[in-house]
Structures are given as structure tokens and as C-alpha cells.
Protein backbone atom coordinates (compact mmCIF):
# COMPACT_ATOMS: atom_id res chain seq x y z
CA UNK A 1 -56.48 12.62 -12.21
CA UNK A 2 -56.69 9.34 -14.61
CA UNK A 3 -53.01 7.96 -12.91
CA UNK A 4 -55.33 7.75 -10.10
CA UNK A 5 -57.67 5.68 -11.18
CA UNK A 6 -58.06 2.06 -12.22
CA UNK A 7 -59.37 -0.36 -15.15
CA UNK A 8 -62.96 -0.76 -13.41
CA UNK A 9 -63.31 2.70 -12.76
CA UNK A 10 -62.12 3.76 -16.07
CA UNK A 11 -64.62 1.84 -17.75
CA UNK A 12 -67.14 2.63 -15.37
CA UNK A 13 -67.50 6.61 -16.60
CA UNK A 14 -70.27 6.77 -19.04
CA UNK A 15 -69.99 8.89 -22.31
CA UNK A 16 -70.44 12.52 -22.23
CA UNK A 17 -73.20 14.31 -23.55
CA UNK A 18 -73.08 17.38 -25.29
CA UNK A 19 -74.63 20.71 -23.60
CA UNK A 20 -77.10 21.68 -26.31
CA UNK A 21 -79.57 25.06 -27.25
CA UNK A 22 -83.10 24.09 -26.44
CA UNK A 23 -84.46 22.78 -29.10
CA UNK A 24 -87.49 24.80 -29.83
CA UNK A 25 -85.13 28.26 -28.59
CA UNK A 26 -82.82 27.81 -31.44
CA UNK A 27 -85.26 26.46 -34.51
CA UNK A 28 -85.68 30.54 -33.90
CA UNK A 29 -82.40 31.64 -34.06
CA UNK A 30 -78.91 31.47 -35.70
CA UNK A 31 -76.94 30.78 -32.21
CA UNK A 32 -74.55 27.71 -32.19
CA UNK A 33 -76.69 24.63 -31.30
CA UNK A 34 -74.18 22.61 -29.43
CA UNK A 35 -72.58 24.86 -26.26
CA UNK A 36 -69.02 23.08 -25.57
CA UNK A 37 -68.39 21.01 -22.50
CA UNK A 38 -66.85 22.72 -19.06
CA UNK A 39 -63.44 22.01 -18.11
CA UNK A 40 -64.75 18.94 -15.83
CA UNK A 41 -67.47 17.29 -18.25
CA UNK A 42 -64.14 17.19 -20.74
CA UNK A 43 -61.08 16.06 -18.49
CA UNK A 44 -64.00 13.08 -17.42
CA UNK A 45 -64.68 11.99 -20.92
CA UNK A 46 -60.93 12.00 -21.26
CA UNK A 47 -60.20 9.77 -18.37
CA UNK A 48 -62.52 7.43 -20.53
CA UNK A 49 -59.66 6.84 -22.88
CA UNK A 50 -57.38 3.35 -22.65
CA UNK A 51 -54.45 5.32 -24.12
CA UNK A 52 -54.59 2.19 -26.64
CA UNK A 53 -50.96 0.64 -27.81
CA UNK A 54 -52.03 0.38 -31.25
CA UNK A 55 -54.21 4.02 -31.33
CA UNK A 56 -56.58 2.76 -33.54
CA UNK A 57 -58.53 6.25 -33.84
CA UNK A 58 -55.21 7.99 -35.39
CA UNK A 59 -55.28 6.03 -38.45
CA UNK A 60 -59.07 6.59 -38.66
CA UNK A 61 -57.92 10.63 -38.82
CA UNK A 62 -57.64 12.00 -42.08
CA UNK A 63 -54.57 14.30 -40.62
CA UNK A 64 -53.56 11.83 -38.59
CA UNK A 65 -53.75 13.53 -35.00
CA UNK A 66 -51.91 11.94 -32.42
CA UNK A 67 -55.46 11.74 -30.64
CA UNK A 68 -54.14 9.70 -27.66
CA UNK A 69 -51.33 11.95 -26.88
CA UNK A 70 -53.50 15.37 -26.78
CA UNK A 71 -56.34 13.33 -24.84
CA UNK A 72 -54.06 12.09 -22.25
CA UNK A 73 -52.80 15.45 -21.66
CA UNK A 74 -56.79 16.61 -21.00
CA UNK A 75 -57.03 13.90 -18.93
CA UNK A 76 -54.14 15.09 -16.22
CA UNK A 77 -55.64 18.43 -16.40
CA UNK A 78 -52.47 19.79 -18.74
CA UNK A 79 -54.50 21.79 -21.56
CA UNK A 80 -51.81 23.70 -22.55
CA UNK A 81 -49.99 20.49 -23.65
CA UNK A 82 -53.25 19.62 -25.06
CA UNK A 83 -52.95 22.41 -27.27
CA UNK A 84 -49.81 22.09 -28.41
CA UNK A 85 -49.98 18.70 -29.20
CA UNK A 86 -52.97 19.31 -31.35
CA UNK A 87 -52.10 22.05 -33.15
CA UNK A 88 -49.23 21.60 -34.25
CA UNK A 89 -50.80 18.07 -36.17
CA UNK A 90 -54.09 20.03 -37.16
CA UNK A 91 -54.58 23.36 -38.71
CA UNK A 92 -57.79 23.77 -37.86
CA UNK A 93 -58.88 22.12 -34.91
CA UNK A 94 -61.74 24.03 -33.90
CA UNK A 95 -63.65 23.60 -37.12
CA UNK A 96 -62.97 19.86 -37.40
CA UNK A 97 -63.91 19.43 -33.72
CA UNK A 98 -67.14 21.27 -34.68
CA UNK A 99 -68.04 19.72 -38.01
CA UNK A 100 -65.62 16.90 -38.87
CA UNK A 101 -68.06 13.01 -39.30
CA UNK A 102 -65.79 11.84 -36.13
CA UNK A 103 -68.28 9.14 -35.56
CA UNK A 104 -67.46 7.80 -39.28
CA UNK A 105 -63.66 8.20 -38.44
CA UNK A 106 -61.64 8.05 -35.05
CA UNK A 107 -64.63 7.08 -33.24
CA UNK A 108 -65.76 4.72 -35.03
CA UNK A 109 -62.59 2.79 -34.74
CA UNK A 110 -62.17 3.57 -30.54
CA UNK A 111 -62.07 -0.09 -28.69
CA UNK A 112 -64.57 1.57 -26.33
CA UNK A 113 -67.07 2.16 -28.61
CA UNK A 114 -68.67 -1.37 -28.46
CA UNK A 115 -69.53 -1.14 -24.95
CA UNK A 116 -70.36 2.24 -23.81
CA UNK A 117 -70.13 4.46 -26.49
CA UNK A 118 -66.08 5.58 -27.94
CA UNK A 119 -64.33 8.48 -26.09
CA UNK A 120 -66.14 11.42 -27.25
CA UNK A 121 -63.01 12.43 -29.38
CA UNK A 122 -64.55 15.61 -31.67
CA UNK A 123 -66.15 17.23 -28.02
CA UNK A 124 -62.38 16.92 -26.92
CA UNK A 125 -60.69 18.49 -29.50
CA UNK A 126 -63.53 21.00 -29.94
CA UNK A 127 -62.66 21.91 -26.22
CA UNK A 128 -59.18 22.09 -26.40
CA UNK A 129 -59.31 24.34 -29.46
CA UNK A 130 -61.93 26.70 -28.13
CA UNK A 131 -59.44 27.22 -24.65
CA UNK A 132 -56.26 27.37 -26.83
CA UNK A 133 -58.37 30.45 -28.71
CA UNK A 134 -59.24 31.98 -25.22
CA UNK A 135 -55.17 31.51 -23.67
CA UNK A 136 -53.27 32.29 -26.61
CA UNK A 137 -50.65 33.57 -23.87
CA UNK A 138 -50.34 29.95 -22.60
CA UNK A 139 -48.96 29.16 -25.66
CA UNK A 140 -46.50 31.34 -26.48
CA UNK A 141 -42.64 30.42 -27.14
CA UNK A 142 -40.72 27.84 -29.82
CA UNK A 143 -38.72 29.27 -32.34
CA UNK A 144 -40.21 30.79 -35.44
CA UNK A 145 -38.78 28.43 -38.75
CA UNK A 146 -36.06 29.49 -40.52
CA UNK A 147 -37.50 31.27 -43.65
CA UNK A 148 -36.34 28.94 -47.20
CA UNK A 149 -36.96 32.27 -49.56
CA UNK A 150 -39.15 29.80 -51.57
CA UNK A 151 -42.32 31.13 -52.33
CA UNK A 152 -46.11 29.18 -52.55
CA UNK A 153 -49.45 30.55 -54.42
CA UNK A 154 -52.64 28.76 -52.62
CA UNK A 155 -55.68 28.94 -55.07
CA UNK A 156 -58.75 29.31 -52.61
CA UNK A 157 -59.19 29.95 -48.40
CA UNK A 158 -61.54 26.41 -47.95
CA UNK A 159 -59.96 23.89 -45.52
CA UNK A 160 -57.52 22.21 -47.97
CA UNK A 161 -55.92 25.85 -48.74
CA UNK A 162 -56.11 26.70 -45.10
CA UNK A 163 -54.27 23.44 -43.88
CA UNK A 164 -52.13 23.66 -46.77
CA UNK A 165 -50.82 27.52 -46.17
CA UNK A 166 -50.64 26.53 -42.26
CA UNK A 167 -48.47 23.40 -42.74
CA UNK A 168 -46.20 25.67 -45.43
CA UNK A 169 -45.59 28.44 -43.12
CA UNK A 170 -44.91 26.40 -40.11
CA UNK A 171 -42.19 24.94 -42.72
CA UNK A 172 -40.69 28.55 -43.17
CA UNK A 173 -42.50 28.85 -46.62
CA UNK A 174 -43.77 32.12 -48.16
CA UNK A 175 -47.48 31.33 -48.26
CA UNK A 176 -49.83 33.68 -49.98
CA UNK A 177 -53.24 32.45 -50.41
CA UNK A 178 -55.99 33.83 -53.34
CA UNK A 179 -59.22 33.98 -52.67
CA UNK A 180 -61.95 34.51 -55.07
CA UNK A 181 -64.90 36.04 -52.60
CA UNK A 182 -64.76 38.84 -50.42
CA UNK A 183 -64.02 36.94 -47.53
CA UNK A 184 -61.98 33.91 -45.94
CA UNK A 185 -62.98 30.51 -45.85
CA UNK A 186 -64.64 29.17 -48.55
CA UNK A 187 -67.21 26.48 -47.88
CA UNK A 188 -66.15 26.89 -44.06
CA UNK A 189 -67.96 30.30 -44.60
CA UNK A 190 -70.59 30.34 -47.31
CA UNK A 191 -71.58 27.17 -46.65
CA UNK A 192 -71.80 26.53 -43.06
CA UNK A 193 -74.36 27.79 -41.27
CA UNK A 194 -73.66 29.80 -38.44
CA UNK A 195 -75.35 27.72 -35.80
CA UNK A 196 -73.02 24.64 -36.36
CA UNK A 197 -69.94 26.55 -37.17
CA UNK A 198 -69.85 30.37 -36.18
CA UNK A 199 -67.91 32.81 -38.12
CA UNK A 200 -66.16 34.00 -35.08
CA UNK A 201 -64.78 30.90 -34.94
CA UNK A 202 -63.29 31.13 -38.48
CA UNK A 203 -61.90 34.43 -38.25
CA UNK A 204 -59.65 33.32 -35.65
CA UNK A 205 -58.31 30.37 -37.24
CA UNK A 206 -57.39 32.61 -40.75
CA UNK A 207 -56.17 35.05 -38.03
CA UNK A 208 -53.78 32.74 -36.27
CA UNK A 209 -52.36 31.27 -39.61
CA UNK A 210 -51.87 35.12 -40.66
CA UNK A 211 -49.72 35.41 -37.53
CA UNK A 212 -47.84 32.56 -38.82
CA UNK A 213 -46.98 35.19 -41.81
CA UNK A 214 -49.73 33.76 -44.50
CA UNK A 215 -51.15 36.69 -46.62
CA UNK A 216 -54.17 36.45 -48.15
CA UNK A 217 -55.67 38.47 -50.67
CA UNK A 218 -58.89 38.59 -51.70
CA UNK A 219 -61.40 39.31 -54.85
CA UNK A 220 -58.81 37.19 -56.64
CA UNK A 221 -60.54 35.02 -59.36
CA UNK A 222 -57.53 32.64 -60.86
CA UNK A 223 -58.63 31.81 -63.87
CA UNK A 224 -59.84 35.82 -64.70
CA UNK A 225 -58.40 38.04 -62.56
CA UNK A 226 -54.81 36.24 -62.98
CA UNK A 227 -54.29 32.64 -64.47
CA UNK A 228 -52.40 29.75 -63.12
CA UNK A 229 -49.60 29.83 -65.89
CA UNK A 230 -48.79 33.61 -64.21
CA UNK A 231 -49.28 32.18 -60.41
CA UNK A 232 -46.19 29.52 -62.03
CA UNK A 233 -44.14 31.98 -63.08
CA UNK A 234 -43.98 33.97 -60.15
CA UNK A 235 -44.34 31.78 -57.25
CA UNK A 236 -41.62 28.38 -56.91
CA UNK A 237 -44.95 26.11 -56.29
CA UNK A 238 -48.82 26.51 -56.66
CA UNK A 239 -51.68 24.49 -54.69
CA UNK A 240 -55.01 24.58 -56.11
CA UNK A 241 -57.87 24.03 -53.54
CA UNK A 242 -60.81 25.99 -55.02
CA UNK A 243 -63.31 23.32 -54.54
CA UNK A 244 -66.66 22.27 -56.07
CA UNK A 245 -68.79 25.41 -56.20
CA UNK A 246 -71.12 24.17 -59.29
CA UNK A 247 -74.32 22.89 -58.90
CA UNK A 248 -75.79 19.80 -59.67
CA UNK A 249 -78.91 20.82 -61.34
CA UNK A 250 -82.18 18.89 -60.98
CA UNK A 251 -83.12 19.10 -64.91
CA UNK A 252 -86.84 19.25 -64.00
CA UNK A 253 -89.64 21.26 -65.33
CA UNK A 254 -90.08 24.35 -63.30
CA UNK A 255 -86.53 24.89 -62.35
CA UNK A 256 -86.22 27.90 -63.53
CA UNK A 257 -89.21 29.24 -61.32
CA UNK A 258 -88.87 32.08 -58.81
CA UNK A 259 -88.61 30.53 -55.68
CA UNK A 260 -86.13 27.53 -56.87
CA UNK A 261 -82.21 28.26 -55.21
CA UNK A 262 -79.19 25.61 -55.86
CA UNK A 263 -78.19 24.96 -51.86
CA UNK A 264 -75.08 26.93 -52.63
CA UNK A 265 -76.70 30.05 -53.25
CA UNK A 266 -79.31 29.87 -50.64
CA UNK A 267 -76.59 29.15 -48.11
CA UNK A 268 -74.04 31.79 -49.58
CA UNK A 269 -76.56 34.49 -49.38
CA UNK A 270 -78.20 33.67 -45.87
CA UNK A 271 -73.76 32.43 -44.35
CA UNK A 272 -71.70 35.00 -46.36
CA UNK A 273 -74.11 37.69 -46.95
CA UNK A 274 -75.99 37.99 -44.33
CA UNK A 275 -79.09 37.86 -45.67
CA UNK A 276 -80.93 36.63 -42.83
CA UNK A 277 -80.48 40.25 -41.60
CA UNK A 278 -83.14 42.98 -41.97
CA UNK A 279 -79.88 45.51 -42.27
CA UNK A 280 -78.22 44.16 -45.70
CA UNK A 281 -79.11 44.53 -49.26
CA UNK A 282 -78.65 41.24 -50.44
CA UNK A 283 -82.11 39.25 -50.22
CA UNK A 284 -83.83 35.90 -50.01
CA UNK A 285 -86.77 34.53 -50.08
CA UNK A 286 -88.38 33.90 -46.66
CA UNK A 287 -90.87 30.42 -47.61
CA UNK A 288 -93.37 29.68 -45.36
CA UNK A 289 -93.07 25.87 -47.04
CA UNK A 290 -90.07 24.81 -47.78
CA UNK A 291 -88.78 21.91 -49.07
CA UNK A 292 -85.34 20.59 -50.11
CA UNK A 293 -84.19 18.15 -52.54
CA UNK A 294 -81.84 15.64 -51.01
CA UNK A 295 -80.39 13.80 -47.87
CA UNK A 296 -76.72 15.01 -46.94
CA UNK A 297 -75.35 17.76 -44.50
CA UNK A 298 -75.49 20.32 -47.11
CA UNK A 299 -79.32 19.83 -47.03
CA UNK A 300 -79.81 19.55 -43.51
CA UNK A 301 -78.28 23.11 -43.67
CA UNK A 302 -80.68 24.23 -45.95
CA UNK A 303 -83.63 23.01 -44.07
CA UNK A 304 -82.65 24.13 -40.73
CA UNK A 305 -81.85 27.23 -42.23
CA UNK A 306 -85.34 27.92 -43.87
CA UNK A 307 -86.58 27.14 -40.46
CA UNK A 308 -84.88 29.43 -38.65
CA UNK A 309 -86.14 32.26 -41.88
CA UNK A 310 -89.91 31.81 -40.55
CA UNK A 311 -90.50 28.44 -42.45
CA UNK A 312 -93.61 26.69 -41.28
CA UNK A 313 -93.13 23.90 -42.85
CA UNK A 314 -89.54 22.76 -43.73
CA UNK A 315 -89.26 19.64 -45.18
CA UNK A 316 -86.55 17.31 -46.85
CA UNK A 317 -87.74 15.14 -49.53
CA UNK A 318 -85.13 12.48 -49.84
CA UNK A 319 -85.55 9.40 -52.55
CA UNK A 320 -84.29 6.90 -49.98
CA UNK A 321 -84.63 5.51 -46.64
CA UNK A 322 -83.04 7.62 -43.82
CA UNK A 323 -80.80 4.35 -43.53
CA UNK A 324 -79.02 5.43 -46.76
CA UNK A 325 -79.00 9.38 -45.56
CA UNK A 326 -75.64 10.75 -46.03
CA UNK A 327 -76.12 13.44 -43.29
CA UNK A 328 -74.49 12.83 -39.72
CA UNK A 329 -76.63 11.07 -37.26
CA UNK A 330 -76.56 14.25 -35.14
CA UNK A 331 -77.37 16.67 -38.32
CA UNK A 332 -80.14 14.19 -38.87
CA UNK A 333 -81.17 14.43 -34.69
CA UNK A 334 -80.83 18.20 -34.19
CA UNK A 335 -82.87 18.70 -37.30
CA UNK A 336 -85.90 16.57 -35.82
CA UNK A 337 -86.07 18.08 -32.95
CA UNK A 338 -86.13 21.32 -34.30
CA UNK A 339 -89.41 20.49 -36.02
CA UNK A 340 -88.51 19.70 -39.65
CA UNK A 341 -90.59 16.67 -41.76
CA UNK A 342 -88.96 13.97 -43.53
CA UNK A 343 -90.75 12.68 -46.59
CA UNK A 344 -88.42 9.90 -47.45
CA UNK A 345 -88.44 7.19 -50.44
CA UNK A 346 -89.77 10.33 -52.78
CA UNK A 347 -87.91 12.19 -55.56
CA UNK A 348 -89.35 15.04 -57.70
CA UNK A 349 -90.98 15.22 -61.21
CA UNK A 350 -91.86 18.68 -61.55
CA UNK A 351 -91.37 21.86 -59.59
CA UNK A 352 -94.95 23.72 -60.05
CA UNK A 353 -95.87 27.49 -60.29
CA UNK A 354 -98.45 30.19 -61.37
CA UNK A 355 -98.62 32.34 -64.20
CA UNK A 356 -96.54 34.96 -62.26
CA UNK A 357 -93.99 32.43 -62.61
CA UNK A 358 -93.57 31.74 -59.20
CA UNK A 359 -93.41 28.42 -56.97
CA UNK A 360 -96.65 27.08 -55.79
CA UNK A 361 -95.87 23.70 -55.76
CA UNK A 362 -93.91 20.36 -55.94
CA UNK A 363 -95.18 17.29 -57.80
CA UNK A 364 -93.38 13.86 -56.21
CA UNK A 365 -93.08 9.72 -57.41
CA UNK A 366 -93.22 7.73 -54.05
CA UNK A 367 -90.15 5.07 -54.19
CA UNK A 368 -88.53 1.54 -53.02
CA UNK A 369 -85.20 0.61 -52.84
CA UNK A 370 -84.72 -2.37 -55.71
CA UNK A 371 -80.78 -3.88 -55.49
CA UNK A 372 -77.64 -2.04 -54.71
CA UNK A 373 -76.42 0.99 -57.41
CA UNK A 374 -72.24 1.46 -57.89
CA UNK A 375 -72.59 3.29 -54.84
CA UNK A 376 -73.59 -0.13 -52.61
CA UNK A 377 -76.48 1.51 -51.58
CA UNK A 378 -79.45 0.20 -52.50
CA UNK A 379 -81.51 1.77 -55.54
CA UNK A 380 -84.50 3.83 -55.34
CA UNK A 381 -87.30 2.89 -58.06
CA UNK A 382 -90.23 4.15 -58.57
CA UNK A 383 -93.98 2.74 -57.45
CA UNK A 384 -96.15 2.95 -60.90
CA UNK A 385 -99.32 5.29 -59.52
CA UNK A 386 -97.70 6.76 -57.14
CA UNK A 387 -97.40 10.50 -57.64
CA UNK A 388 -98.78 13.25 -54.90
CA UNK A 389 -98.40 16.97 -54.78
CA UNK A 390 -96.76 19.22 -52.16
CA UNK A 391 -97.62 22.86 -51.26
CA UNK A 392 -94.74 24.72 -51.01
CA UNK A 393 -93.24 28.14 -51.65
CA UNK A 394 -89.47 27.68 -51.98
CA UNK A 395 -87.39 24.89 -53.67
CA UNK A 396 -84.01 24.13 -52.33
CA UNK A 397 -81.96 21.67 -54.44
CA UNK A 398 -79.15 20.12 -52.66
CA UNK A 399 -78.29 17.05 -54.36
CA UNK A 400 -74.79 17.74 -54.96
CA UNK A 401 -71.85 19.73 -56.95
CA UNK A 402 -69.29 19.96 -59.42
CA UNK A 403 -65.86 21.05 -59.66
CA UNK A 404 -65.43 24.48 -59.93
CA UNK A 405 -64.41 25.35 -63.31
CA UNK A 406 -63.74 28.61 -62.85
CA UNK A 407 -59.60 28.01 -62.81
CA UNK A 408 -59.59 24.76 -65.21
CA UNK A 409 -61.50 25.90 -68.18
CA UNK A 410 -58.41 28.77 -68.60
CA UNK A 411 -55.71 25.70 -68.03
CA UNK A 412 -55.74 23.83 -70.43
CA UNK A 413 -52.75 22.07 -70.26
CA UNK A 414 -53.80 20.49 -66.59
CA UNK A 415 -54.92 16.86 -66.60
CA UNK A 416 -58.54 16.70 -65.33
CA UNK A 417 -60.99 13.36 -65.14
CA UNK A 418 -63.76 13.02 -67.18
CA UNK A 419 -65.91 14.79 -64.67
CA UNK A 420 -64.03 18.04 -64.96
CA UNK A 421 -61.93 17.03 -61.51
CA UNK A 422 -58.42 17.93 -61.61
CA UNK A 423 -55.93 14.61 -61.59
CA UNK A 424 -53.41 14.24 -59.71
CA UNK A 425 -51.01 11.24 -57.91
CA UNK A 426 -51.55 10.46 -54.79
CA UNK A 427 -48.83 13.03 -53.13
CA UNK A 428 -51.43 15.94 -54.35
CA UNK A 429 -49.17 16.24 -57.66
CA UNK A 430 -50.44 17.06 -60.86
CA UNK A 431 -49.45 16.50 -64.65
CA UNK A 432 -47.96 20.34 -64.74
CA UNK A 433 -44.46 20.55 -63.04
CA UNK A 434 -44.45 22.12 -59.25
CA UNK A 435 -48.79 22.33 -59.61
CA UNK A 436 -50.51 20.69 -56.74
CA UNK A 437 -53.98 20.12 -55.98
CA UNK A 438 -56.69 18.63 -53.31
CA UNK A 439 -60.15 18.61 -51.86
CA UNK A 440 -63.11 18.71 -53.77
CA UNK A 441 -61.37 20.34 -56.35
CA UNK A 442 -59.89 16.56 -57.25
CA UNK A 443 -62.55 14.51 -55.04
CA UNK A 444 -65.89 15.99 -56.08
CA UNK A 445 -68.06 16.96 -52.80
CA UNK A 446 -66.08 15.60 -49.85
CA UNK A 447 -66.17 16.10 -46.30
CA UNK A 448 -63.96 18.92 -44.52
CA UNK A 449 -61.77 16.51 -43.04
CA UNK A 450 -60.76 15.07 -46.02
CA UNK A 451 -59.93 18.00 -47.64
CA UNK A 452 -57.88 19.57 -44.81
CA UNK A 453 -56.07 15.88 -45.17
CA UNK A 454 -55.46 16.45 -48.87
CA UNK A 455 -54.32 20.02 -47.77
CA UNK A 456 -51.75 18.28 -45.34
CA UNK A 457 -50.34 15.33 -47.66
CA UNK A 458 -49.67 18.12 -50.60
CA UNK A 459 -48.08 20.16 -48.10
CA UNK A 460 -45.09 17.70 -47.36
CA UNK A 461 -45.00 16.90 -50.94
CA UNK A 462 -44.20 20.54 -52.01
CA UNK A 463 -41.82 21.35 -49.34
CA UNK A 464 -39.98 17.62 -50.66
CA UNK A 465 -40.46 19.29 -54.04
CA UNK A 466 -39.02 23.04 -53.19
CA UNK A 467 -36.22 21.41 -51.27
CA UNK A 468 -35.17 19.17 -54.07
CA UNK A 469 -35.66 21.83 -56.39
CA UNK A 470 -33.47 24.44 -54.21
């Protein structure tokens, strides 16, 4: 154990690395790339952390984990303390320890990380969440909260509504969450692909928040079905977390071909539908070229989707360097490996296609970067004489997305920014009394983290709110 061991040998133990599918196996398949570590790979990479005074890595958490505390625990061998501890600061632990940028966040600040790599925190908690799922009976006991007969409406089942509902319940709040597709999770579902984040692993984290008494109900559009002045009247508080399901569109000729999806429909059809599948009725179009329009996770999902549909050739086209690429490092690895081409410093002019009206083509302006934009990255500009054509089949456009505005359009009282995102201070409150909101919903396209953190923050600003309401 680590009490065993000293300084020098501490810093002698070299990073883990992550047990992975063989490359070539899964570009074929829809099986989780990345396999988990063993009990021994994880208490090692453990013993790796300094147990820092000043825990650096918690303030680089968006929920604020005590990281340290649930590490050191691993470390000794104790996971059930390793659960505890980490559940009861994050929601959703085995979907941020599967998809969560930790090497933008908590890792990025670890003091070992200079040296030889920072404690492989997102393996960790990945670990400890997947054996917390497996021992449930380990972690049994603790008194249920005392219920406060206050009652909370949660507009959506993505991260932020998830974290929020968990956090409320564990508060002794009546949580009832209302969910606009046929199933739970929102982006964590139709936009995830299976082989980074299964669905198995989903259902059990909506299934241990509906142990904690949440109720969900689904085929609930707010904003049709019922509105958000109604979800007012009848609940004491209402969180809206309903994301940004709109598409950016490219505004190019030829989008409007067959063979052109948004990334949130190709990746709705192929996560929530199961469209990959010869056995549903929902269908897609299996490309044997593919390429997709942009350079963050969303379209390295999209690529390494096509791939695994039969795609030949899968490519990103991306009007930057890979420097600038939004997409994690290891997004950005896995999909290399698994065969897919990056055309990079290129943005489309014109999606081509035949008199049938389908794609046959994309037309492309080879680019430089010029001085930074407002973003600080620097600007792509076109070379004069430049233009080539690409073969392809299929157009995937995954340059972004706007706030839903399914629930705002009917609300009109509620404050929202010029770009349709709903306003709000910087407890998650918005103009309208006891009406909270967070994730993309308010940020635009965000990371899961960060909306699970938004989830969090509201949810200690309601109960404040309930309680000095009571």
C-alpha cells in the first residue's frame, strides 16, 4: 500500500496506460474502445498521487470532486470509500470518467504532470464508478433525507438535468424530470456513440438516481406538450437544461442534397435509434466516402461512426491546423489509428450531386491561418487558386449548434442573449422568479462536464431558494 512507500518510489511509477480494442478490430465494430484498468493497474496509478496540500486538480473540476480524497482511498485498496467519496460530489461519475476533457481540467493542473505525465485522474474515477456499478451492496446504508414537500420540474435528461435532479433528491426534493425523446439522456444518448460511452452505462446512472426517488417522464416536449408558465404553477421551482439541439447549418450550395445529415441527426439515428442495426426501421445512409465538416468531438463521432457503417474512406475536412482542433488528443489518436484521413487547412464551397439529386461530390478552398480571430485562435484564409474536388457519397456537417428553441420561442417573458441562449446570473437564476437554467441551454455547445457543473451550482441555488421561500 502507498503508506508503504516513499518519495523516490512514488515518483518512480510511470503513468498508466489505458487497455484499449485493437485498433483495426473495433474500426469494425460499435464495442467500447477503451477496456478499463484491473484493480492493480488502478490502485498503482493511484499510489502516483502526492495527495497535494493545495489539491490543485479540484479547482480544475467543474463539480469540484474532492479528487485527492477518493484517489487516496484507491490507493490503500479501500474502493468502497472510493465510491462513496465520489459519488456523493458527482452525479455521474462513470460518464465523466469516460468522456469528461480531464486532460484540459484536473490533469492539466496535477504537479506531476510536468515530469512524468499527471495521475491518470479520469481512468481512476472511470474505475471506481464502473466497481461501485458492479457492488452496489458495498454501498448500502446512510439515512435517506428528510423529504421538504417542495416540489422541482427538470426540463430535459442531458447531464445538467441529470446532476441537477441527483443533487435535488439527495437534498430530500421532489424531482421529476421531462424529457422530450423517447428515452433518457439527452446528448449522453443521441449523441455519444456507443463505443466511447455505452448505453448500458447510462441506463444505470438514470437508474440509480430513480432509486434516489427521481421520476422521469418521457415524450414530454415543454414548450408543446406543456409550457413552462404551467411547469411554474405546479411545481415550487423549475430547471431548464434542454440543451443546444439546432444545427449550425453550412449555407452552401448543395445542402439540401440527399446524402447531406447535420451531425445531430446522423448521430441520433445511428446512438438513439439504432440504425446501425439491420433489425430497425429507422435508416441511414451507409457512404462508402465520407467526409465531415469540422474539427471537434462531435465530428470525430461522426467520422468514426461512418467508419464503423462500411465507410472506405472517412475523412474530416477541417479549415485549420490540427493544432487549433477542438477534439481531445485521444479522440484525435483513436480516430487515426482507426484509419480515418485528415484533410486539414480546407473548408467547403459547394456540396456537389447528380441530377438524381444525390451527393457525388465535395468542392474545397485550401487555407492558411492569417492572425488570431475573437476566439485567439488563429484565422483560416483562403489561398487564391486553390480549389480541388473530393469524391464522396455522404456529407456530415458538424460545425456546431444552437440553443434549442423548442421551450424559449413559447416563453416569452424569459430573458435570452442575442443568440437565442437563455440568461441567467451566475447561481443558474434567471429573470422569471424560481426559473433556473444551465448547460448548453445558456452556454451554447459546451462540454459534459461543464454542464453537469452548471447542473450542480443551480442545484444549491434552488434548494437556498425553496428554503427561503418555505
Amino acid at each position: 500500500m502507498k503508506k508503504n512507500l516513499s518519495h523516490k518510489e512514488i515518483m518512480a511509477i510511470k503513468r498508466v496506460k489505458m487497455p484499449e480494442q485493437d485498433a483495426q478490430d473495433r474500426s469494425r465494430n460499435f464495442k467500447e474502445v477503451n477496456l478499463g484498468l484491473n484493480k492493480e493497474q488502478a490502485i498503482r496509478e493511484a499510489q502516483r498521487c502526492l495527495q497535494c496540500k493545495s489539491q490543485p486538480c479540484v479547482d480544475g473540476c467543474p463539480v469540484r470532486v474532492r479528487i485527492p480524497e477518493f484517489i487516496e482511498a484507491v490507493a490503500e485498496g479501500d474502493l468502497p470509500e472510493a465510491a462513496r467519496i465520489l459519488l456523493a460530489d458527482n452525479t455521474l461519475p462513470a460518464v465523466c470518467g469516460r468522456v469528461c476533457p480531464q486532460e484540459d481540467q484536473c490533469e492539466v493542473l496535477c504537479v506531476r504532470g510536468a515530469k512524468s505525465g499527471p495521475v491518470a485522474i479520469g481512468y481512476l474515477e472511470r474505475f471506481v464508478a464502473d466497481w461501485a456499478m458492479e457492488h452496489p451492496e458495498e454501498l448500502t446504508g446512510g439515512k435517506p433525507p428528510q423529504p421538504s414537500g417542495k416540489s422541482v420540474a427538470v426540463v430535459g435528461s442531458g447531464p445538467a438535468g441529470l446532476t441537477m435532479a441527483g443533487e435535488l433528491a439527495g437534498m430530500g426534493h421532489s424531482v421529476t424530470i421531462f424529457e422530450a425523446l423517447h428515452d433518457t439522456g439527452g446528448v449522453l444518448r443521441y449523441g455519444i456513440p456507443e463505443f466511447r460511452l455505452p448505453k448500458r452505462i447510462v441506463d444505470l446512472e438514470v437508474t440509480r438516481l430513480q432509486n434516489l426517488g427521481v421520476s422521469i417522464e418521457c415524450n414530454v416536449i415543454v414548450g408543446k406538450t406543456v409550457t413552462l408558465e404551467e411547469l411554474s404553477e405546479e411545481f415550487d421551482a423549475v430547471f431548464i437544461g434542454n440543451g443546444a439541439g439546432l444545427p449550425v447549418m453550412l449555407d452552401l450550395d448543395g445542402e439540401n442534397l440527399k446524402g447531406v445529415y447535420s451531425a445531430n441527426e446522423y448521430l441520433t439515428r445511428v446512438n438513439l435509434m439504432g440504425a446501425w442495426r439491420n433489425d430497425v426501421p429507422t435508416p441511414i445512409i451507409h457512404g462508402r466516402q465520407v467526409a465531415v465538416i469540422g474539427g471537434g468531438n462531435t465530428a470525430m463521432d461522426a467520422v468514426r461512426t461512418a467508419r464503423r457503417l462500411g465507410a472506405e474512406r472517412a475523412i474530416i475536412l477541417y479549415r485549420r491546423s490540427e493544432a487549433e482542433m477542438p477534439a481531445r488528443i485521444e479522440e484525435i489518436k483513436h480516430a487515426k489509428e482507426e484509419g480515418i484521413e485528415f484533410i486539414l487547412l480546407a473548408a467547403p464551397l459547394e456540396i456537389l450531386g447528380d441530377e438524381q439529386g444525390w451527393v457525388t461530390g465535395l468542392r474545397c478552398q485550401k487555407m492558411e491561418l492569417g492572425e488570431p480571430d475573437a476566439s485567439g485562435r488563429r484565422r483560416p484564409v483562403p489561398i487564391p487558386g486553390t480549389t480541388f474536388e473530393l469524391e464522396v457519397d455522404v456529407v456530415v456537417n458538424a460545425i456546431g449548434t444552437r440553443a434549442n428553441p423548442l421551450l424559449t420561442a413559447t416563453a416569452p417573458n424569459l430573458k435570452l442573449s442575442p443568440k437565442g441562449n437563455i440568461e441567467t446570473d451566475n447561481t443558474g437564476a434567471t429573470n422569471l422568479p424560481g426559473v433556473f437554467a444551465g448547460g448548453d441551454i445558456v452556454r451554447g455547445g459546451a462540454t459534459v462536464i461543464l454542464a453537469m457543473g452548471d447542473g450542480k451550482n443551480a442545484a444549491a441555488a434552488i434548494d437556498a431558494y425553496l428554503k427561503k421561500n418555505d
